[in-house]
Protein backbone atom coordinates (compact mmCIF):
# COMPACT_ATOMS: atom_id res chain seq x y z
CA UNK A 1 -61.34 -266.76 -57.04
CA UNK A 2 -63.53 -269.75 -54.99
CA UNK A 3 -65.85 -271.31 -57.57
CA UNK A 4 -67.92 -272.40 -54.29
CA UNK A 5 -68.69 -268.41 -53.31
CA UNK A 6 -71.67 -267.42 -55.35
CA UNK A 7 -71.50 -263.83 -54.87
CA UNK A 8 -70.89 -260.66 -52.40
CA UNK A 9 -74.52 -261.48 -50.00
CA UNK A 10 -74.04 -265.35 -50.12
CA UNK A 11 -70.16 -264.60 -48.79
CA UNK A 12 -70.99 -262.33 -46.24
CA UNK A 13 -73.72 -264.82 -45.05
CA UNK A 14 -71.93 -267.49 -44.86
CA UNK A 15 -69.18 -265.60 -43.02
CA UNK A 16 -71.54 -264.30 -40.41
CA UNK A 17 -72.84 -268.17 -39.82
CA UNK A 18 -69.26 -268.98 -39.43
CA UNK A 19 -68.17 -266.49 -37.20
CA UNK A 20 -71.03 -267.64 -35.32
CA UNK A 21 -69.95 -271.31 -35.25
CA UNK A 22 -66.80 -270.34 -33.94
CA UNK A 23 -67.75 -267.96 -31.37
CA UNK A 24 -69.93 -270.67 -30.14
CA UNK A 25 -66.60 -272.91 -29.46
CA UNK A 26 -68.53 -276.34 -29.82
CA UNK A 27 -66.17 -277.68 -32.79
CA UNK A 28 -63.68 -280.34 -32.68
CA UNK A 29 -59.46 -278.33 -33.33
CA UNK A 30 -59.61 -279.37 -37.26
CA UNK A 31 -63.35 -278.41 -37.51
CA UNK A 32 -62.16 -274.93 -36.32
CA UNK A 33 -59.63 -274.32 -38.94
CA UNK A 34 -61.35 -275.92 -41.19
CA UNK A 35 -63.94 -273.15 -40.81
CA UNK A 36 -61.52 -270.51 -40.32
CA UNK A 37 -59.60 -270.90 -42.81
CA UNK A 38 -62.86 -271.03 -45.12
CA UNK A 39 -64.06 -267.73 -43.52
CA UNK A 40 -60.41 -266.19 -44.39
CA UNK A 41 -61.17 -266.63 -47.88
CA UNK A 42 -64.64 -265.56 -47.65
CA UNK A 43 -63.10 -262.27 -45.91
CA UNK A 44 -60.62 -262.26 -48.80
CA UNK A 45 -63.38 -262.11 -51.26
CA UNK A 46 -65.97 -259.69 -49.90
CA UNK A 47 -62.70 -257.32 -49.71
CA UNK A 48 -61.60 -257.37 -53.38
CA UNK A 49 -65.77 -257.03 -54.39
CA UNK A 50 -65.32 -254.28 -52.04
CA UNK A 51 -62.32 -252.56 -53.75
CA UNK A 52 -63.69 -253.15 -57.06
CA UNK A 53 -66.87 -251.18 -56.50
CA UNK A 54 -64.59 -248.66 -54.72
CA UNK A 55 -62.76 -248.46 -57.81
CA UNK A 56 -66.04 -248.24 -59.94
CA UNK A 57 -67.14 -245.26 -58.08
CA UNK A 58 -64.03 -243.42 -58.45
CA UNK A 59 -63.94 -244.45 -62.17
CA UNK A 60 -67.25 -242.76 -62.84
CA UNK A 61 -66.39 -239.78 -60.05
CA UNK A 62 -63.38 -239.16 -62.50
CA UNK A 63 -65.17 -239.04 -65.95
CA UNK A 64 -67.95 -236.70 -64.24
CA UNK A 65 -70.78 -238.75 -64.63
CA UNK A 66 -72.01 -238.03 -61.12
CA UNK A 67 -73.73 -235.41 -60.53
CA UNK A 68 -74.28 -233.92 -56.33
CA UNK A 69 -78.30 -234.30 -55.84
CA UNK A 70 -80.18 -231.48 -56.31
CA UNK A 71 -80.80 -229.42 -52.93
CA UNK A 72 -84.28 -230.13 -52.22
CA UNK A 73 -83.00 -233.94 -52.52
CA UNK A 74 -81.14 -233.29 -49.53
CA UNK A 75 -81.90 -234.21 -46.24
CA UNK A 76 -83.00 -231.52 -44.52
CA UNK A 77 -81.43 -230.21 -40.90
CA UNK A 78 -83.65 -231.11 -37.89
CA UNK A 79 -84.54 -227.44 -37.15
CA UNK A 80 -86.14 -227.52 -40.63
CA UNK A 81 -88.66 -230.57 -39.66
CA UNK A 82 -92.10 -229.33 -39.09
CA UNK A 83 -92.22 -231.42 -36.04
CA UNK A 84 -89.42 -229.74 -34.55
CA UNK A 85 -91.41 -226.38 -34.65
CA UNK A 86 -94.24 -227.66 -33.42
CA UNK A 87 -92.56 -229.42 -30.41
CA UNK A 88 -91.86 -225.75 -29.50
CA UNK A 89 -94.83 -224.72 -29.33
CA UNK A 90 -96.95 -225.03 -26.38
CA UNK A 91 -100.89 -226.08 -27.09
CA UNK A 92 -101.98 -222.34 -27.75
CA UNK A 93 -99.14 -221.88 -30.54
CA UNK A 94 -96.83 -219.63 -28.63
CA UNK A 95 -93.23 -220.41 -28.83
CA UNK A 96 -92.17 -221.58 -24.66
């Protein structure tokens, strides 16, 4: 692991100013790879905090410990918003 990557948000941060830097195509050749190649490991290490939480999840999916929300946690379906009835509606209440 990089000592100089402090965590998952600092990596991806840096990584998106990098990207940017390059895009941009103002850098001298070695600048470029020099940049690249830091943004490879960068890539390299918001992957593996990737597949660790990935691994996490299915860790505690396995043992049971999740539970599914309860239904009235749900999201509910857009014909069951109580704007979507009223958009219906014309300005006397009848359904048009």
């Amino acid at each position: 692991m990089d000592v100089n990557i402090k965590d998952f948000e600092a990596a991806i941060a840096e990584l998106e100013g990098i990207v940017k830097k390059l895009e941009d195509g103002d850098l001298a050749l070695e600048q470029s790879l020099e940049l690249y190649e830091r943004g490879v490991r960068l890539s390299r290490y918001c992957h593996a905090r990737l597949e660790e939480a990935e691994r996490r999840i299915e860790i505690l999916g396995e043992r049971g410990d999740l539970q599914p929300a309860p239904p009235g946690l749900m999201p509910a379906a857009a014909d069951d918003e109580p704007g979507a009835a009223r958009a219906d509606r014309d300005e006397k209440g009848r359904k048009s």
